[in-house]
N, C-alpha and C. Protein backbone atom coordinates (compact mmCIF):
# COMPACT_ATOMS: atom_id res chain seq x y z
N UNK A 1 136.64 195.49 -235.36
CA UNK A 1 136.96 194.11 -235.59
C UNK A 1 137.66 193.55 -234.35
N UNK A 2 136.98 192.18 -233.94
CA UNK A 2 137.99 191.84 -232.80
C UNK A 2 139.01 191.50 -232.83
N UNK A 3 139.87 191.56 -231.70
CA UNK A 3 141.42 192.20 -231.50
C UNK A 3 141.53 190.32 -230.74
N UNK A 4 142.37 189.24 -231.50
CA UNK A 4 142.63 187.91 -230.96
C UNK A 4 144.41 188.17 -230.26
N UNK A 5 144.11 187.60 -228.76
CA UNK A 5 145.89 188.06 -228.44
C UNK A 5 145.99 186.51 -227.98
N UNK A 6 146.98 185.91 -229.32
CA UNK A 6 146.80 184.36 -228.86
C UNK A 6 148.25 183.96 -227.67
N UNK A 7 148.75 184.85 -227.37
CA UNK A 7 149.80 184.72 -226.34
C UNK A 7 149.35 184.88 -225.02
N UNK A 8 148.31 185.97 -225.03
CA UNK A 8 147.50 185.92 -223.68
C UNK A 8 146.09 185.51 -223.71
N UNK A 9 145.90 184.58 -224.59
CA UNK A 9 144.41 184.23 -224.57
C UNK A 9 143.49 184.78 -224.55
N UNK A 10 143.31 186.00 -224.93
CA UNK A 10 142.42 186.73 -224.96
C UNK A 10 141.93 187.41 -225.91
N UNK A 11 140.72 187.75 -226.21
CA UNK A 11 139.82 187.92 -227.14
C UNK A 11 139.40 189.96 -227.03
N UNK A 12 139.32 190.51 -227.35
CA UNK A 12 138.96 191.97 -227.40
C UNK A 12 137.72 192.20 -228.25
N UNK A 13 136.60 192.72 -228.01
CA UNK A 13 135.35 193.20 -228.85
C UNK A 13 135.23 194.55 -228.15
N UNK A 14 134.58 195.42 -229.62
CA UNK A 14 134.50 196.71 -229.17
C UNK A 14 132.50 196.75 -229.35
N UNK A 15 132.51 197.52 -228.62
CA UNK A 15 130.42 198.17 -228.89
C UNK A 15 130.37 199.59 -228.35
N UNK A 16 129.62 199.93 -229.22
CA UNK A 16 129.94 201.00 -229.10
C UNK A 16 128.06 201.88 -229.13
N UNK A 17 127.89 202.19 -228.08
CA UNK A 17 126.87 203.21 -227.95
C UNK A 17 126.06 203.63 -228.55
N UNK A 18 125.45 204.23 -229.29
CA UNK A 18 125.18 205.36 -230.61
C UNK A 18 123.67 206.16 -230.51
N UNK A 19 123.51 207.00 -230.75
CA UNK A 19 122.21 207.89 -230.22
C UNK A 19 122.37 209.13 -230.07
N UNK A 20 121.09 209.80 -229.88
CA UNK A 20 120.76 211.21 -230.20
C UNK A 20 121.77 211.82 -228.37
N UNK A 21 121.71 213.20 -228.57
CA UNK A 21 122.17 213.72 -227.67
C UNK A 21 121.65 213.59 -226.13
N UNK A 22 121.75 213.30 -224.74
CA UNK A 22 120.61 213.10 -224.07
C UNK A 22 120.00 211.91 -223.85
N UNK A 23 120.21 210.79 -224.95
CA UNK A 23 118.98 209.99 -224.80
C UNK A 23 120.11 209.26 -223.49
N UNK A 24 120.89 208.84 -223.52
CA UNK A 24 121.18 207.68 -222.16
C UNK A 24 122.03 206.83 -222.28
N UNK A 25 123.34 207.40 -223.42
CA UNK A 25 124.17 206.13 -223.60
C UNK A 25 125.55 206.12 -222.33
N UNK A 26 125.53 207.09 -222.07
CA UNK A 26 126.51 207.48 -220.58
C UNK A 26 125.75 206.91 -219.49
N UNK A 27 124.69 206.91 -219.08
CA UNK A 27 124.27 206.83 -218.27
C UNK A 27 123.97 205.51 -218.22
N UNK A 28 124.06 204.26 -219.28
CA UNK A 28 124.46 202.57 -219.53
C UNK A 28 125.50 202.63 -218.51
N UNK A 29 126.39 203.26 -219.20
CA UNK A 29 127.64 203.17 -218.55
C UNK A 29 127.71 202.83 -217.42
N UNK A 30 127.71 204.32 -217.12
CA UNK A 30 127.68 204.38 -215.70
C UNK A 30 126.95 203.52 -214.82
N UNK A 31 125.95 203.41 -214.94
CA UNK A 31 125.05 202.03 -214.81
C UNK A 31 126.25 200.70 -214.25
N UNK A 32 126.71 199.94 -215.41
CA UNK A 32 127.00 199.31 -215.66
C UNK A 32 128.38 199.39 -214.81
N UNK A 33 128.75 200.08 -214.87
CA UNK A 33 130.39 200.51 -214.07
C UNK A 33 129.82 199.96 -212.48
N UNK A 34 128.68 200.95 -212.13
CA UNK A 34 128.11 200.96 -210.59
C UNK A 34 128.23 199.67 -210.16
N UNK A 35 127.62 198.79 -210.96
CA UNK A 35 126.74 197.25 -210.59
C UNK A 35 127.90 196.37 -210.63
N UNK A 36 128.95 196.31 -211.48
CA UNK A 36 129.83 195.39 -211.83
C UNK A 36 131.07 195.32 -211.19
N UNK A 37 131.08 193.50 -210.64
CA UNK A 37 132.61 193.48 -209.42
C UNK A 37 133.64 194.37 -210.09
N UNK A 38 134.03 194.75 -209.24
CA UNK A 38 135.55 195.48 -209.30
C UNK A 38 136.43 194.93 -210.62
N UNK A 39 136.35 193.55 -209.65
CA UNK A 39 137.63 192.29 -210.29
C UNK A 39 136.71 191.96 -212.21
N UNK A 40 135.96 192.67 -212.72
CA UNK A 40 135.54 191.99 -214.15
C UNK A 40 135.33 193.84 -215.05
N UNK A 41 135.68 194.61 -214.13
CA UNK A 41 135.60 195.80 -214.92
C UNK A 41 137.14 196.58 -214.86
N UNK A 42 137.61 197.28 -215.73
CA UNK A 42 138.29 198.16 -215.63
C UNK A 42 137.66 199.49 -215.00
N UNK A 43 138.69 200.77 -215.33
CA UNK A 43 138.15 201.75 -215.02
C UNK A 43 137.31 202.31 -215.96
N UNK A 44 136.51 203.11 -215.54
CA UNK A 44 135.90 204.44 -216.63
C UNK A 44 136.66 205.46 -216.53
N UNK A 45 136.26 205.65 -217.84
CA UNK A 45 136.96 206.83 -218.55
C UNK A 45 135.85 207.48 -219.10
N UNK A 46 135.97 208.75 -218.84
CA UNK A 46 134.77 209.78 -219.30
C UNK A 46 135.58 211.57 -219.60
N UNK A 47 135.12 211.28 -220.94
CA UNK A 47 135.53 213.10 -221.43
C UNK A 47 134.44 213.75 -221.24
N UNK A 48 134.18 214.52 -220.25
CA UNK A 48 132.62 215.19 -220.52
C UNK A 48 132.83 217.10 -220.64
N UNK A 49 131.61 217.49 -221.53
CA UNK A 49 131.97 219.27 -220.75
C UNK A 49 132.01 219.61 -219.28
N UNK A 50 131.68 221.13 -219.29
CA UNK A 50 131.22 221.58 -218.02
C UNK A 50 129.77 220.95 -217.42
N UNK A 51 128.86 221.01 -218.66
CA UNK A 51 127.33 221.18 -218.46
C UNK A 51 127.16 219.34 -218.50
N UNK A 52 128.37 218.41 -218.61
CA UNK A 52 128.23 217.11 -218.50
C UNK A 52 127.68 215.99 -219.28
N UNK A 53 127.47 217.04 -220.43
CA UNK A 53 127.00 216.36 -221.81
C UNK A 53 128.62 215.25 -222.13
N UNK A 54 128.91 214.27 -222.98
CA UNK A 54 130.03 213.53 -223.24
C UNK A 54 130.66 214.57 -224.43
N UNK A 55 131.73 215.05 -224.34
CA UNK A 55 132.16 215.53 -225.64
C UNK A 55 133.04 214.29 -226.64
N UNK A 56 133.61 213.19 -225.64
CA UNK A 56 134.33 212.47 -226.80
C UNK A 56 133.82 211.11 -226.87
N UNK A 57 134.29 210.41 -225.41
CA UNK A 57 133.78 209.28 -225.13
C UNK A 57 133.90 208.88 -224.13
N UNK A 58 133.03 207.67 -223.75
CA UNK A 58 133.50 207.05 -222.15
C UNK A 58 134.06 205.36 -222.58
N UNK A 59 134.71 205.10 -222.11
CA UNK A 59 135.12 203.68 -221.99
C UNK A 59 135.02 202.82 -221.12
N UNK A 60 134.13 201.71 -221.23
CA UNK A 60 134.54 200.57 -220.15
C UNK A 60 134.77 199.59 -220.10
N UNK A 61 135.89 199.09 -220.09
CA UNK A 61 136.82 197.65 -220.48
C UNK A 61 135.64 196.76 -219.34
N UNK A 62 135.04 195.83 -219.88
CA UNK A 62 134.32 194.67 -219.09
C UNK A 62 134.87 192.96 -219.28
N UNK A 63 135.32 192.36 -218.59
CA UNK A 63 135.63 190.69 -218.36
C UNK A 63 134.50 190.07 -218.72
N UNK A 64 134.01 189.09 -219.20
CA UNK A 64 133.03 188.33 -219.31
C UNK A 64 133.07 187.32 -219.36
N UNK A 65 134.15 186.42 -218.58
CA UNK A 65 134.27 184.76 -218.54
C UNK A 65 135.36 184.43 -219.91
N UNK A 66 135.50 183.36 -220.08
CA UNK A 66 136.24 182.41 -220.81
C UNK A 66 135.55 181.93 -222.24
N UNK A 67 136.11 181.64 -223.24
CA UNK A 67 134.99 181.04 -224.69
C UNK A 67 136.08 180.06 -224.98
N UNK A 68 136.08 178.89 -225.08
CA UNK A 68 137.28 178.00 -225.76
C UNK A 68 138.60 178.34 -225.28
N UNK A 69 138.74 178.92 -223.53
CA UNK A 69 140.46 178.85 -222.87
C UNK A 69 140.45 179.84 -223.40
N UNK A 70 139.46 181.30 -224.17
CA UNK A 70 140.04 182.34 -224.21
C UNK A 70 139.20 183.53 -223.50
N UNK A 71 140.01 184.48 -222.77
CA UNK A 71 139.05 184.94 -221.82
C UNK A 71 138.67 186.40 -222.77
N UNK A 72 137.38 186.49 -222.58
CA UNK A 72 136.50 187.77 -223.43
C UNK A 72 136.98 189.33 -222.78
N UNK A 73 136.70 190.04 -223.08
CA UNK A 73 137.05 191.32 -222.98
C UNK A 73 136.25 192.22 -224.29
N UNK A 74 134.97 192.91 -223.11
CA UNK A 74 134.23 194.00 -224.05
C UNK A 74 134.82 195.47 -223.71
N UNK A 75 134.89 195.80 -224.82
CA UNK A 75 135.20 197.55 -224.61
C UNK A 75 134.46 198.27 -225.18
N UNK A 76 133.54 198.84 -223.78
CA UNK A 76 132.39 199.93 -224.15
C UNK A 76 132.61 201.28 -224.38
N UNK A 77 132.66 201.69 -225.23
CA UNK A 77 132.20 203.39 -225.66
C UNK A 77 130.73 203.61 -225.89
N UNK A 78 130.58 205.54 -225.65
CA UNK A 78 130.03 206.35 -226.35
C UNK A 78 130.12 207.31 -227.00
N UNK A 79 129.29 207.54 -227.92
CA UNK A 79 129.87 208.63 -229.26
C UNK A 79 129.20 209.86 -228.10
N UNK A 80 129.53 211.04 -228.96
CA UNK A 80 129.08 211.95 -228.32
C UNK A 80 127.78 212.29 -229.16
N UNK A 81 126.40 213.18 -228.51
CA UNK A 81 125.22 212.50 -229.48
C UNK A 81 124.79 214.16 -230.18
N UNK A 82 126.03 214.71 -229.62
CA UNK A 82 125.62 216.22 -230.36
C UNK A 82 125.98 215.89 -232.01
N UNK A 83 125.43 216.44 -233.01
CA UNK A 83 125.79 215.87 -234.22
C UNK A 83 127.17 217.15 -234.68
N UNK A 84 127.53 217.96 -234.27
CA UNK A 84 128.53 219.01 -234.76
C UNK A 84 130.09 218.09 -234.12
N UNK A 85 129.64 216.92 -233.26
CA UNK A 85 130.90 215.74 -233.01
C UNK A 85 131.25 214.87 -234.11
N UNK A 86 130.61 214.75 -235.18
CA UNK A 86 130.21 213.60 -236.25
C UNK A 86 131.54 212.76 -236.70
N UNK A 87 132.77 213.61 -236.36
CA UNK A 87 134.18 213.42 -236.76
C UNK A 87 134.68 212.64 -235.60
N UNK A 88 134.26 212.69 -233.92
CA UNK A 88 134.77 211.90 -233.40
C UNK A 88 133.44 210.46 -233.67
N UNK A 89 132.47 210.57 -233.44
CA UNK A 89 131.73 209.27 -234.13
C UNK A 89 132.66 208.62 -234.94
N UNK A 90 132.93 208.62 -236.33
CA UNK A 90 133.67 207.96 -237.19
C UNK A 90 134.31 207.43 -236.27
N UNK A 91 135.45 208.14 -235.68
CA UNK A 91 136.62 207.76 -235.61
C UNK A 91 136.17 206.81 -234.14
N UNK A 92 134.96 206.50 -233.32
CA UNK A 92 134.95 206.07 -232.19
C UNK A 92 134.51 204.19 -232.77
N UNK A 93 134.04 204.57 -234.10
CA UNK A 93 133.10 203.77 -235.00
C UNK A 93 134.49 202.92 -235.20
N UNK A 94 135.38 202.76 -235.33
CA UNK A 94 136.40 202.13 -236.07
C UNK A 94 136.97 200.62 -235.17
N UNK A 95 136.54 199.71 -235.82
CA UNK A 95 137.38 198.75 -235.40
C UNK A 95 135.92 198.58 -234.69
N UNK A 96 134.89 198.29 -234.93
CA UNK A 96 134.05 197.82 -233.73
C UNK A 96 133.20 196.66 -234.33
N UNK A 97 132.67 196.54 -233.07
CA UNK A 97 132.06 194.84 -233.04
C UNK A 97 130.74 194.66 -233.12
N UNK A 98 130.14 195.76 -232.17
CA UNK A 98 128.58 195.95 -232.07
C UNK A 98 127.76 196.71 -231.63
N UNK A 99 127.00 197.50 -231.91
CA UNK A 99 126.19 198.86 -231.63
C UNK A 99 125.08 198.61 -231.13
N UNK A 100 124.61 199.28 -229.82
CA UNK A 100 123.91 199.43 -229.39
C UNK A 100 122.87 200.80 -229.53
N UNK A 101 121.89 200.72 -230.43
CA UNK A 101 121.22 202.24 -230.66
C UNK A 101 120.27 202.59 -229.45
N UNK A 102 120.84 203.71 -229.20
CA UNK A 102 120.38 203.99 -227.67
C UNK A 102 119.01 205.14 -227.87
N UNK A 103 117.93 204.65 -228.15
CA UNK A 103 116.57 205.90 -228.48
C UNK A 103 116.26 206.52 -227.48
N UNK A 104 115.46 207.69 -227.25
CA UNK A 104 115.34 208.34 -226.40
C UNK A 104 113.54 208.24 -226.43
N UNK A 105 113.18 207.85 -225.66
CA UNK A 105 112.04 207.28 -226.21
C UNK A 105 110.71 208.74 -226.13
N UNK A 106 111.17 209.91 -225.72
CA UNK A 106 110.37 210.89 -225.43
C UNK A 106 109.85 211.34 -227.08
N UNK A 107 108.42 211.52 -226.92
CA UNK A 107 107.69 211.54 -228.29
C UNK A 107 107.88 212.77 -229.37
N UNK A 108 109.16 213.66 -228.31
CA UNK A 108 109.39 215.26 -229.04
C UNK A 108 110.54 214.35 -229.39
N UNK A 109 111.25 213.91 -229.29
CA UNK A 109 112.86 213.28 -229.60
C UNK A 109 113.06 211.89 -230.77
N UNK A 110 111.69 211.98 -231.43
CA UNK A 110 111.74 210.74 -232.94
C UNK A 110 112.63 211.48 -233.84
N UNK A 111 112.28 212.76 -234.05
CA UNK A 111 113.41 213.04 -234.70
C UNK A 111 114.63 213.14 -235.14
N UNK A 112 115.11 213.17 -233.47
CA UNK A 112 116.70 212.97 -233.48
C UNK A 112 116.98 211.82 -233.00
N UNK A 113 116.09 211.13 -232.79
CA UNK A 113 116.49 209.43 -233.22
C UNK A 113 116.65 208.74 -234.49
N UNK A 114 115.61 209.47 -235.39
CA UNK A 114 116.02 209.12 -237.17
C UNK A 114 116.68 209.80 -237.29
N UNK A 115 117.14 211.20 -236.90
CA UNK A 115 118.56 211.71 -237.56
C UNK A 115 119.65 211.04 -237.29
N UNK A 116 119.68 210.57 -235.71
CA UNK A 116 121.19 209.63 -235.28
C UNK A 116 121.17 208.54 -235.66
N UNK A 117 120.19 207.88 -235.87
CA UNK A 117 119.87 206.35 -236.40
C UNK A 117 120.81 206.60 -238.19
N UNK A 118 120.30 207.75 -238.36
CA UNK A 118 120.68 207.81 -240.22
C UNK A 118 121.57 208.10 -240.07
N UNK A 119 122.39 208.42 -239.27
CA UNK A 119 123.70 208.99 -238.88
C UNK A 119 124.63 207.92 -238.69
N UNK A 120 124.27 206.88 -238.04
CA UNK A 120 124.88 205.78 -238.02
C UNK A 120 125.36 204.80 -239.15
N UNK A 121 124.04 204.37 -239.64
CA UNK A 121 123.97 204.29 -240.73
C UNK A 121 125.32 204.81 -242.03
N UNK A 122 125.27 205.81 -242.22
CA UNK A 122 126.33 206.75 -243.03
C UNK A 122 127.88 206.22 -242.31
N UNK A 123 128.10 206.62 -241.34
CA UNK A 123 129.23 206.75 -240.58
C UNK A 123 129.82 205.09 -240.67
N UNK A 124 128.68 204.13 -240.19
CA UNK A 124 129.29 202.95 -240.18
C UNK A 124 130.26 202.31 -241.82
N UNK A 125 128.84 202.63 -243.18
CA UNK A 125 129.89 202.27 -244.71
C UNK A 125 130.47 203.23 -244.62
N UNK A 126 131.24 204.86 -244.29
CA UNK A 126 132.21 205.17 -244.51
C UNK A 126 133.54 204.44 -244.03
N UNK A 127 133.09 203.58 -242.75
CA UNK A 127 134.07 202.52 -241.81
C UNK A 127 134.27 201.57 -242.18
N UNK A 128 133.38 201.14 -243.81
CA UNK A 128 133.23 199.84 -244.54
C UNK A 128 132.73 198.80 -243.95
N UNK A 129 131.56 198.98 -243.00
CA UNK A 129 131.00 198.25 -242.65
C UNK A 129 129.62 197.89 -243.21
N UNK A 130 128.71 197.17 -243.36
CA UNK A 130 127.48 197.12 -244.10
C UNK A 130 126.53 197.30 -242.88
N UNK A 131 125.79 198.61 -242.87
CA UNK A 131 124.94 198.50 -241.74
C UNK A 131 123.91 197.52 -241.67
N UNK A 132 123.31 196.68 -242.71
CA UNK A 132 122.67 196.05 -242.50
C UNK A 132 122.99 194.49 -242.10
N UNK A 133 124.55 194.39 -241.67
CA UNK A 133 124.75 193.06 -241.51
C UNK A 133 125.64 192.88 -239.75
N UNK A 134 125.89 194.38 -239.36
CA UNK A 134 126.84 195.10 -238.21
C UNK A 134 125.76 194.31 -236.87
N UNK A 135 126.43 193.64 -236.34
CA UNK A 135 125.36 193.40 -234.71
C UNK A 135 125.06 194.57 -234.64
N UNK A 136 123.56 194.37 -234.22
CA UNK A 136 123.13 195.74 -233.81
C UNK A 136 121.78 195.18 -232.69
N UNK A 137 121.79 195.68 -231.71
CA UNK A 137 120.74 196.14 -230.76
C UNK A 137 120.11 197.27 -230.60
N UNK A 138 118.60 197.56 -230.52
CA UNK A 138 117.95 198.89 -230.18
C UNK A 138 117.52 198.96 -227.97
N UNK A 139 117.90 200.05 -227.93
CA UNK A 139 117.15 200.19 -226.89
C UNK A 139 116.68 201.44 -226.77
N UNK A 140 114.73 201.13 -226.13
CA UNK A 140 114.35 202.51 -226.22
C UNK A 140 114.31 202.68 -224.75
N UNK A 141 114.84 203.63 -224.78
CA UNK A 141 115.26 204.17 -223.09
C UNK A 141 114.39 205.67 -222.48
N UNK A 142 114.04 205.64 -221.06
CA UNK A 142 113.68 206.61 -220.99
C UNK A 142 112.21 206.52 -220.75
N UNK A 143 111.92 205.22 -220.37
CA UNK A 143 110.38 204.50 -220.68
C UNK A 143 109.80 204.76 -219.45
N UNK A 144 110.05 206.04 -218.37
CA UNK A 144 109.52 206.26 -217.00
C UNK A 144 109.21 208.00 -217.11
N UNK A 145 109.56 208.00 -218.40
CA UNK A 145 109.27 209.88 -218.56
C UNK A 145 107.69 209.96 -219.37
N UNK A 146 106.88 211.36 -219.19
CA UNK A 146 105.58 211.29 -219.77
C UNK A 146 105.98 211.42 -221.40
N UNK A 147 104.50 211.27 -221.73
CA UNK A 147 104.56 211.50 -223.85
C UNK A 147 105.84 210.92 -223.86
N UNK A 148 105.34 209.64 -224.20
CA UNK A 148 106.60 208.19 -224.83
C UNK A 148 105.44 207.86 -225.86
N UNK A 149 106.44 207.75 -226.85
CA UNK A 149 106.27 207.04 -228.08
C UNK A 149 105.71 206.12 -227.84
N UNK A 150 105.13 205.01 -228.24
CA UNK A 150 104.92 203.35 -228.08
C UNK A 150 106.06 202.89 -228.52
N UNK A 151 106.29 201.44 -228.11
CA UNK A 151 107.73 200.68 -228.77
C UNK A 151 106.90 200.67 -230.13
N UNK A 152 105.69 200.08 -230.21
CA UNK A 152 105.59 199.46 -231.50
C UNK A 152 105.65 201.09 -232.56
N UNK A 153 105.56 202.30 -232.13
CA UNK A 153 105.83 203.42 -233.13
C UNK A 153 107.91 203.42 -233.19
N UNK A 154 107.88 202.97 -231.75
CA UNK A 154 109.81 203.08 -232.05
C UNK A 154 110.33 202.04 -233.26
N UNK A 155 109.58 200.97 -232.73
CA UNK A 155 110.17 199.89 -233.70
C UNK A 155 109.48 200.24 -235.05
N UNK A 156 108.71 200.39 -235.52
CA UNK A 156 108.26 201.07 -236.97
C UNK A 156 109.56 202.22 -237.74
N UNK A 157 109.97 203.08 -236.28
CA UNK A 157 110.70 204.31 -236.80
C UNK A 157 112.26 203.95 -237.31
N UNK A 158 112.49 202.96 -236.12
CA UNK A 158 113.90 202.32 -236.18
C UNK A 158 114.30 200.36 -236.52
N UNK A 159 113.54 200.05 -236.26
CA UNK A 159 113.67 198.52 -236.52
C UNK A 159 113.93 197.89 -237.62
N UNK A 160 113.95 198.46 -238.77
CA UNK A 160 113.64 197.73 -240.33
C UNK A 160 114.27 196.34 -240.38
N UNK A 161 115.50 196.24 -239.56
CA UNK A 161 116.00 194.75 -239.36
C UNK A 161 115.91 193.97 -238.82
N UNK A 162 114.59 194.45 -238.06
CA UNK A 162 114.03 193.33 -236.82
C UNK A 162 114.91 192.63 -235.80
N UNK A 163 116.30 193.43 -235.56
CA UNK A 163 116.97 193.01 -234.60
C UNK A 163 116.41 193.36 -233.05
N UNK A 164 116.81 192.66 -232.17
CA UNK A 164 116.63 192.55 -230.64
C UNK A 164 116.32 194.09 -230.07
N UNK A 165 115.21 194.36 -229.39
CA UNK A 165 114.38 195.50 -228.98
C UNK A 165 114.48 195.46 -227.27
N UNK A 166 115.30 196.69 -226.68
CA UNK A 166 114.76 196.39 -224.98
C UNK A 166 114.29 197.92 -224.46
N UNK A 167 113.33 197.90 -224.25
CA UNK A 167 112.53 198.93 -222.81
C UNK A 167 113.66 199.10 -221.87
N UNK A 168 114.06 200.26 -221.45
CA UNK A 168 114.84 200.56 -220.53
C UNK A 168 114.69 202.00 -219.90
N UNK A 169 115.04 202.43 -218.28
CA UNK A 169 114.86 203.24 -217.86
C UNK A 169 116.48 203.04 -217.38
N UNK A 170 117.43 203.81 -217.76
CA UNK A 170 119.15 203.34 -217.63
C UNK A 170 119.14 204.00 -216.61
N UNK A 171 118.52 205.26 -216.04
CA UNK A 171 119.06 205.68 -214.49
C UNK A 171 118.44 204.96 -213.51
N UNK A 172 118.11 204.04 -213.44
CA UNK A 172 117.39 203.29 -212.78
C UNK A 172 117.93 201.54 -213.17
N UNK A 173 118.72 201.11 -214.55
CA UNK A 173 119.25 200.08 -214.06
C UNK A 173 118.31 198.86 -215.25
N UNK A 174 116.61 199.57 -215.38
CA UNK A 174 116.16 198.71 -215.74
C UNK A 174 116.47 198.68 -217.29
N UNK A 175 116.58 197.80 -217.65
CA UNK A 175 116.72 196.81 -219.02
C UNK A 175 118.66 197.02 -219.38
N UNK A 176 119.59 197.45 -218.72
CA UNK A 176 120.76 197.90 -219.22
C UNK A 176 121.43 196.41 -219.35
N UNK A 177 121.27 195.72 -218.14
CA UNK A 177 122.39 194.50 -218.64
C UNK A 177 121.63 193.59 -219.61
N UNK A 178 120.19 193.48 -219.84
CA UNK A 178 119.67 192.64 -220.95
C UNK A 178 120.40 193.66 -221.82
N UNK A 179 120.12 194.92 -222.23
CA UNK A 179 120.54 195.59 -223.61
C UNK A 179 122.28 194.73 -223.79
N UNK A 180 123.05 194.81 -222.86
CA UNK A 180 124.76 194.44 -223.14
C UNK A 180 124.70 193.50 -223.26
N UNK A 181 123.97 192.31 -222.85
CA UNK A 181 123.63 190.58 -222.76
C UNK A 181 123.43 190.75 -224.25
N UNK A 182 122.15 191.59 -224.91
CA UNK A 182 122.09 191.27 -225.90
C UNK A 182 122.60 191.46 -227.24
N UNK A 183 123.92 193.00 -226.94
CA UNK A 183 124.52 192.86 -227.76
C UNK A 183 125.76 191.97 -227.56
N UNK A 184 126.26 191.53 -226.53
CA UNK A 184 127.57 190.75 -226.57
C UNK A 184 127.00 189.25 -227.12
N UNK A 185 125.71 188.76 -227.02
CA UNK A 185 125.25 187.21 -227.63
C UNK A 185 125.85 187.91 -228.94
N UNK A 186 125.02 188.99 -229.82
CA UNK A 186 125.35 188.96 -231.39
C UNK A 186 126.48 188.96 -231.48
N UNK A 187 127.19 189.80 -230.63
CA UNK A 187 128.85 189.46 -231.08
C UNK A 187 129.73 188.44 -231.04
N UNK A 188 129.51 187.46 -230.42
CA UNK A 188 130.16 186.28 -229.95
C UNK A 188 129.14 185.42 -231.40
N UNK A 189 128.53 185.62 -231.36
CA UNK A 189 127.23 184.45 -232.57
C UNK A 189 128.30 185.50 -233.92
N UNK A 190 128.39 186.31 -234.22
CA UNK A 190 129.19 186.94 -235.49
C UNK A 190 130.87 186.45 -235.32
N UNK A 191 131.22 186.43 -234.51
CA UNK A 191 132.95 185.93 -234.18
C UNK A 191 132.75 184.63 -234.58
N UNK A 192 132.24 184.06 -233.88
CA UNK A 192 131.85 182.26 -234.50
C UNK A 192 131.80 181.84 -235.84
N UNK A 193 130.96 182.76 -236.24
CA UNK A 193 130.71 182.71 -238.01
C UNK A 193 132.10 183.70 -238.90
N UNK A 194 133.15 184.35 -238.38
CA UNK A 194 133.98 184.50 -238.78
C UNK A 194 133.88 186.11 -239.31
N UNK A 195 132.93 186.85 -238.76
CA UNK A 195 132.57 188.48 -238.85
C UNK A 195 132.01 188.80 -239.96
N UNK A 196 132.10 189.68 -240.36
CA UNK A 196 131.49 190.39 -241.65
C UNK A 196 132.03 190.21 -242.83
């Protein structure tokens, strides 16, 4: 839920990552960290193992201009996408604004995109949120590797809500700031209307 600080004018939204192990929600990040002035990002923060998988989360406080004299502030996480983490999920899940489902678009990996997709799902009403009403964005990522799914089989597997769909190759940059463009529009269009 967003965080209003009416003494410093400023507005706080959280989004938060979500996806199978692998598929590319660190690598948004990082992305996103690379490309973005100094002066509109904080730092990253990244818990990772040895082998560089995320074990908890990464964070990246982002600036995004002014809304009505109050200046925005997104704070990006990722869950970790091993499912034996499921306890820090919840707890990364809390207080948030808008999810970005990060697919892995490789045609061996539908599976653990409907497992993390259903995973989300679960995790979000234990957070008392209604998944079917939570901003949500899909991105199928990974769209430069061989045996890819089609979108139109991704969106069949994952779409049922016909929310906003982006093609992305995240080590490479392509589709990452449409994917954050398009979840920070739903979030700002849900704050307006007064949230969930």
């Amino acid at each position: 839920m967003s965080f209003i600080n009416y003494s410093s004018r400023e507005i706080n939204c959280k989004i938060v990552y979500y996806g199978p192990g692998l598929c590319g929600k660190t690598t948004n990040l990082q992305y996103i960290f690379r490309r973005m002035n100094p002066g509109d990002r904080g730092k990253m923060i990244s818990l990772a193992t040895e082998t560089e998988r995320t074990l908890f989360f990464d964070f990246l406080p982002v600036s995004m201009g002014e809304i009505r004299g109050f200046k925005t502030r997104f704070h990006l996480y990722t869950v970790p996408g091993q499912v034996f983490y499921d306890a820090s999920r919840r707890l990364i899940l809390r207080g948030v604004d808008g999810v970005v489902f990060c697919a892995d678009s490789q045609i061996t990996r539908m599976d653990a995109n409907l497992e993390s997709f259903d995973n989300l799902r679960i995790n979000l009403r234990e957070q008392g949120y209604d998944p079917d009403r939570i901003p949500l964005v899909l991105q199928y990522n990974k769209r430069d590797v061989n045996s890819l799914a089609s979108v139109s089989e991704l969106h069949a597997l994952l779409n049922y809500r016909n929310v906003p769909e982006f093609e992305a190759v995240a080590n490479t940059g392509v589709g990452v700031f449409e994917t954050l463009k398009g979840i920070i529009k739903l979030v700002l269009i849900d704050l307006k209307k007064g949230g969930r």
